[in-house]
C-alpha atoms as a PDB file:
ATOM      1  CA  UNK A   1       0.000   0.000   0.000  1.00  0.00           C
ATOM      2  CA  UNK A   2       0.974   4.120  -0.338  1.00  0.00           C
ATOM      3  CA  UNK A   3       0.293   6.318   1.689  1.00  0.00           C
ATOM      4  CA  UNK A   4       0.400   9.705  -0.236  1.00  0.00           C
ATOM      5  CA  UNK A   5       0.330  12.645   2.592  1.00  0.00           C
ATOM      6  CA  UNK A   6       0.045  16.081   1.027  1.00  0.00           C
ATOM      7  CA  UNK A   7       1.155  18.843   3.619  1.00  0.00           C
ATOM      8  CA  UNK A   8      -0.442  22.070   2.991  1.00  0.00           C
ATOM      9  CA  UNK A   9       0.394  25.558   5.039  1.00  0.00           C
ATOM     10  CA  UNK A  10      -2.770  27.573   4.578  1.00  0.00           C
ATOM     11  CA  UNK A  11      -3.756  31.627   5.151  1.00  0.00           C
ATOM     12  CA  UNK A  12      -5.980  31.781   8.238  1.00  0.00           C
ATOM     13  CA  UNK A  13      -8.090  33.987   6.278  1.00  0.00           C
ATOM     14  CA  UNK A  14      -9.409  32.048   4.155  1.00  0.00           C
ATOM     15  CA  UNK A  15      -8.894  28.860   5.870  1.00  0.00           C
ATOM     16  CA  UNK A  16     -12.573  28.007   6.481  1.00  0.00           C
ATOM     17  CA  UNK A  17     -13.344  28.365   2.993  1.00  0.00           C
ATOM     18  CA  UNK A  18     -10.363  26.153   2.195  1.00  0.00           C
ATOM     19  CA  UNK A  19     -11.675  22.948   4.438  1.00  0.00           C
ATOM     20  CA  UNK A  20     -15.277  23.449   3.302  1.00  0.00           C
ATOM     21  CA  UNK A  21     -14.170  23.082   0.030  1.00  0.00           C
ATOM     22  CA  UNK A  22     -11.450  20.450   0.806  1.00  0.00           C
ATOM     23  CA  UNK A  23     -14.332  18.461   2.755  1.00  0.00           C
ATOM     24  CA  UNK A  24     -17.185  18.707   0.238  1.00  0.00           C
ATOM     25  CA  UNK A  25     -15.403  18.937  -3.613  1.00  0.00           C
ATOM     26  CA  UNK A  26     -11.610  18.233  -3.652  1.00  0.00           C
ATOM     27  CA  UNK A  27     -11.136  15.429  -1.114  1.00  0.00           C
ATOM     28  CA  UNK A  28     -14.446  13.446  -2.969  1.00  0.00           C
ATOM     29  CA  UNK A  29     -13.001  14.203  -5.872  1.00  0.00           C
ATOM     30  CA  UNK A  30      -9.269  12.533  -5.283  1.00  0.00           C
ATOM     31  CA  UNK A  31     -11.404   9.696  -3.601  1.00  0.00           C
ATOM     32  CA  UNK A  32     -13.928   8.971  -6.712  1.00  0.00           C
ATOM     33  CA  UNK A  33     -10.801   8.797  -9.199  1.00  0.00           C
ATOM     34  CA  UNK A  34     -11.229   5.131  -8.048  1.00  0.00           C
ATOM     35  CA  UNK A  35      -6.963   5.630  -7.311  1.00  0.00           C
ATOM     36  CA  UNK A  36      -7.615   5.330  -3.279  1.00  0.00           C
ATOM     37  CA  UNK A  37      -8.993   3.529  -0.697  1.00  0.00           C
ATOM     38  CA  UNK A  38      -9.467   5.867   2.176  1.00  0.00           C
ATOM     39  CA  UNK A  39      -9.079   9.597   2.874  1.00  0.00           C
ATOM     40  CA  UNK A  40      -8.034  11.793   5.521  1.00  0.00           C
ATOM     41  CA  UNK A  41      -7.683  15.513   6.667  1.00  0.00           C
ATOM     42  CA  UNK A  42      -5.812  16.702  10.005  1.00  0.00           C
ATOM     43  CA  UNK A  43      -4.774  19.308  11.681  1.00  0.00           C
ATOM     44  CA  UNK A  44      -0.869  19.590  12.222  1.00  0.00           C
ATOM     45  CA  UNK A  45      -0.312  21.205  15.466  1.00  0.00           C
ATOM     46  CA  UNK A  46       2.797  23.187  16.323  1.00  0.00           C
ATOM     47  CA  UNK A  47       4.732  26.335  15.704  1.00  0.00           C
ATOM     48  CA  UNK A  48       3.167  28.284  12.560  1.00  0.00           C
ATOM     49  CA  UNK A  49       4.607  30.935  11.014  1.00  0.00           C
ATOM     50  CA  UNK A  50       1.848  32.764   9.131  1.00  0.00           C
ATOM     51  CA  UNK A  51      -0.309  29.952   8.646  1.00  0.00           C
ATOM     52  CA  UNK A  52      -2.439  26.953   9.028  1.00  0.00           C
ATOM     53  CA  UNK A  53      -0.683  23.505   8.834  1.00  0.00           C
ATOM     54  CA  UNK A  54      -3.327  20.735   7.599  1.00  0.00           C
ATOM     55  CA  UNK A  55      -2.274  16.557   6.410  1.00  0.00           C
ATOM     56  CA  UNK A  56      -4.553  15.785   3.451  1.00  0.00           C
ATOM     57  CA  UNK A  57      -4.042  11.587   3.401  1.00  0.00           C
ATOM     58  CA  UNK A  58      -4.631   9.431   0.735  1.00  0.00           C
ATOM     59  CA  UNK A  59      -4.204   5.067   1.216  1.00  0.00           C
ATOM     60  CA  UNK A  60      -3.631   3.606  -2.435  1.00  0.00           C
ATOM     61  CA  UNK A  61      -3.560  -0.087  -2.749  1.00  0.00           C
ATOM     62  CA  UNK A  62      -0.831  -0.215  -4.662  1.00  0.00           C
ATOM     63  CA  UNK A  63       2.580   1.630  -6.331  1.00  0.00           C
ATOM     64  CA  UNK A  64       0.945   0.966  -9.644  1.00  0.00           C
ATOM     65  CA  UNK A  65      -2.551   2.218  -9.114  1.00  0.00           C
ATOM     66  CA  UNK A  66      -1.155   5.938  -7.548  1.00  0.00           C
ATOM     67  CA  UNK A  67       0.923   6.342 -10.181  1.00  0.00           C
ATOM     68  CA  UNK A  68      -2.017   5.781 -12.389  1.00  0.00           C
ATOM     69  CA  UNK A  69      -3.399   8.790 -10.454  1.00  0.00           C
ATOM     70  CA  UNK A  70      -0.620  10.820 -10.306  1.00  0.00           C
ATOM     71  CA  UNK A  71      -0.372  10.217 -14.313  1.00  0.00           C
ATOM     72  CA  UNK A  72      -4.438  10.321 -15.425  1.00  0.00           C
ATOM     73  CA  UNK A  73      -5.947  12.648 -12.197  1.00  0.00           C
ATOM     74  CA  UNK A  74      -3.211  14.918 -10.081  1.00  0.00           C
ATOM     75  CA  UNK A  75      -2.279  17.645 -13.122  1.00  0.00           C
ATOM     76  CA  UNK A  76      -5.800  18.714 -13.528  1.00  0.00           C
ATOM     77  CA  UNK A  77      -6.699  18.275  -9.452  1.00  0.00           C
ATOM     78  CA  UNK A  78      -4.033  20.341  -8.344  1.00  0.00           C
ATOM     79  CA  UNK A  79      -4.365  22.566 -11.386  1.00  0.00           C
ATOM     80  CA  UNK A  80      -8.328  22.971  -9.741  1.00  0.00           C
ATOM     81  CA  UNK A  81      -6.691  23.505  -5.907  1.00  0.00           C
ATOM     82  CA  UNK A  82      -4.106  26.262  -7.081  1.00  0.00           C
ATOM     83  CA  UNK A  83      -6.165  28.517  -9.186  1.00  0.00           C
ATOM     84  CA  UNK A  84      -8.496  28.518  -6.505  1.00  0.00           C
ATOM     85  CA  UNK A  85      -6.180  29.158  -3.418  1.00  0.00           C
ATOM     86  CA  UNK A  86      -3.265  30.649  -5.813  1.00  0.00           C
ATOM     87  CA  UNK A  87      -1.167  32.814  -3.534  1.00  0.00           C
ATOM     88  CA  UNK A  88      -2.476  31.688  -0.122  1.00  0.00           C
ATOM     89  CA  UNK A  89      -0.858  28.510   0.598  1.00  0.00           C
ATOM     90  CA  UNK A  90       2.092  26.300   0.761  1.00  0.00           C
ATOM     91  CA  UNK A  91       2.217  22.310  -0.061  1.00  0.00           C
ATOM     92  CA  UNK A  92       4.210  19.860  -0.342  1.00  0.00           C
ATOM     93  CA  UNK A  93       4.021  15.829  -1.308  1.00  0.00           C
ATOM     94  CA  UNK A  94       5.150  12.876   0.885  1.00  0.00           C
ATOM     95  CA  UNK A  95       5.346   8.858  -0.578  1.00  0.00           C
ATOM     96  CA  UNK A  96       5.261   6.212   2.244  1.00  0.00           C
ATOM     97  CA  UNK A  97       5.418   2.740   1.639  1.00  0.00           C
ATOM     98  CA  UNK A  98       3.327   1.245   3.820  1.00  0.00           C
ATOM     99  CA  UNK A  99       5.209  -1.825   4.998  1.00  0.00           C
ATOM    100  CA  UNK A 100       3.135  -3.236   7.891  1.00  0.00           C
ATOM    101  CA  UNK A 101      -0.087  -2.916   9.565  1.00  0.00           C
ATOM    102  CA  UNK A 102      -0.975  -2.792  13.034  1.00  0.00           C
ATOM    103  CA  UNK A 103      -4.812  -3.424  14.568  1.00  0.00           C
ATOM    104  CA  UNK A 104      -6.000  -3.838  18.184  1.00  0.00           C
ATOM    105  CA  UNK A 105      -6.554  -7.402  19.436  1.00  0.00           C
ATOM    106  CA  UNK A 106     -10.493  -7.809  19.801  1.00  0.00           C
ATOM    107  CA  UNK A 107     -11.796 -11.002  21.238  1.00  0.00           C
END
């Protein structure tokens, strides 16, 4: 599995805006490319300097299949978040292979 984080440093201004549409049209959008299992937003908390620090996280089932996304799906995706937000954040892209998972005992 990959685990493709994005990190994104938004203005506080218009950070509401930014998570409503993250939440309802972006975040659905990455999902129903059909490229990822499960999605996630969080909040990085720490030292800021002039932002907002969010985790946008992405679980594809395999190498193959993301960089089917990132070749069919990411150019015109992030094309949509920057001309929207041009000028008031900050991102950057993280790979992980996922090499092991870990779930609580139940029984």
């Amino acid at each position: 599995m990959i685990l493709y984080n994005v990190t994104v440093s938004i203005d506080p201004e218009i950070q509401e805006d930014w998570l409503q549409w993250m939440r309802s049209i972006h975040i659905p959008d990455v999902i129903n490319t059909g490229c990822f299992i499960e999605g996630k937003i969080s909040r990085i908390h720490g030292e800021e300097e002039g932002g907002v620090t969010y985790s946008v996280m992405y679980l594809s089932p395999s190498e193959e299949v993301y960089e089917e996304y990132q070749r069919t799906h990411a150019p015109r995706l992030q094309k949509e978040h920057t001309e929207r937000y041009a000028g008031k954040f900050a991102a950057f892209r993280t790979i992980l292979n996922v090499i092991e998972q870990f779930h609580p005992n139940v029984g």
